[in-house]
Protein backbone atom coordinates (compact mmCIF):
# COMPACT_ATOMS: atom_id res chain seq x y z
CA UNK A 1 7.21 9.44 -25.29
CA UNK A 2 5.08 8.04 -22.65
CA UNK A 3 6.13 5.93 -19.42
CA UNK A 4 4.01 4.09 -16.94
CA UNK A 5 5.51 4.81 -13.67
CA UNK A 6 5.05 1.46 -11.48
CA UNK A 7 2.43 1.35 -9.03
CA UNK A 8 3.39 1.21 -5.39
CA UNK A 9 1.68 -2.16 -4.90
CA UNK A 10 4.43 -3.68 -7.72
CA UNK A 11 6.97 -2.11 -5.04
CA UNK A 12 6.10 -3.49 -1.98
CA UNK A 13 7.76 -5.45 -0.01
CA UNK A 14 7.31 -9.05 0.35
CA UNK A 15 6.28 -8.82 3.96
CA UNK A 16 3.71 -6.45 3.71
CA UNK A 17 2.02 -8.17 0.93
CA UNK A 18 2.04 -11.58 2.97
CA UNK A 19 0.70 -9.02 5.82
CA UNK A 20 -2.30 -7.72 3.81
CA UNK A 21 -2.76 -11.46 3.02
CA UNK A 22 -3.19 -11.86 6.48
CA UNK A 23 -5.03 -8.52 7.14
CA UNK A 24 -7.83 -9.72 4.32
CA UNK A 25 -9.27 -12.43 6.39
CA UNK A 26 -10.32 -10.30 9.56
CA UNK A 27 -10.74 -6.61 7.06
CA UNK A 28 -11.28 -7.42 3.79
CA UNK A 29 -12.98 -3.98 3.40
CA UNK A 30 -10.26 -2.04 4.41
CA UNK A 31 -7.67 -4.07 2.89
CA UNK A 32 -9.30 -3.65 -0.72
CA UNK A 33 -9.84 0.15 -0.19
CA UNK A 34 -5.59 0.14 0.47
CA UNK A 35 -4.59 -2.72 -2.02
CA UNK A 36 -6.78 -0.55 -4.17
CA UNK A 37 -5.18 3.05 -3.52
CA UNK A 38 -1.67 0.99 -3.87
CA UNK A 39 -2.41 -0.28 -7.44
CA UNK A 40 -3.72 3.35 -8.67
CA UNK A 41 -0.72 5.46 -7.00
CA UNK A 42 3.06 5.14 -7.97
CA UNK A 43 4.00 7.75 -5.69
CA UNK A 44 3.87 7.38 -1.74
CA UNK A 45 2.76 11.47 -1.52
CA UNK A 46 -0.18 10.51 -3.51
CA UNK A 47 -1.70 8.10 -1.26
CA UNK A 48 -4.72 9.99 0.85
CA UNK A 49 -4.17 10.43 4.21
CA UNK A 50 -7.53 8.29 4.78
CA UNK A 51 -5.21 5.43 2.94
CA UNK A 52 -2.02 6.34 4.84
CA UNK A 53 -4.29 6.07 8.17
CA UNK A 54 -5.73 2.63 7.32
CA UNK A 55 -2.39 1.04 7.02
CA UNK A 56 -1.63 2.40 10.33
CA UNK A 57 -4.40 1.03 11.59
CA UNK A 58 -3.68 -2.47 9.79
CA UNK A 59 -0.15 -3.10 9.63
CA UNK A 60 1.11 -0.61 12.82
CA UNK A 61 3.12 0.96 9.98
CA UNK A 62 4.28 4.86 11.59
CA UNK A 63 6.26 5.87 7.78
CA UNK A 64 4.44 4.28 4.88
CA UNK A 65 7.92 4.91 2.37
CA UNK A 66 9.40 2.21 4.13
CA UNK A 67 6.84 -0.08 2.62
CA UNK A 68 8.31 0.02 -0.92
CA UNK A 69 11.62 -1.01 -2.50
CA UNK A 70 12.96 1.92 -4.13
CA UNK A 71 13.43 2.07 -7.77
């Protein structure tokens, strides 16, 4: 039996998602690249560390698995 795990972007928090909202007007390139890497992934330890530096940069975010509502 198969199972699609859920992507992280389906677990994030309302917040962040208005914040990347937000984010898109001013870095649409780097917000795609992340909302991009957070559709793809389902697991925070599979994000890059190119990914995981971008929302740094974005959001100020220091630990990106408080982003996501756990399962």
């Amino acid at each position: 039996m198969n199972y699609k795990m859920i992507s992280l972007y389906d677990r994030l928090k309302p917040h962040y998602l208005k914040e990347f909202e937000r984010t898109n007007l001013k870095y649409p390139d780097i917000t795609g690249i992340i909302i991009d890497a957070l559709q793809s992934d389902s697991l925070v330890t599979e994000l890059k560390y190119s990914t995981v530096l971008d929302i740094k940069f974005l959001l100020g975010v220091d630990n990106p698995f408080t982003m996501f509502n756990n399962l």
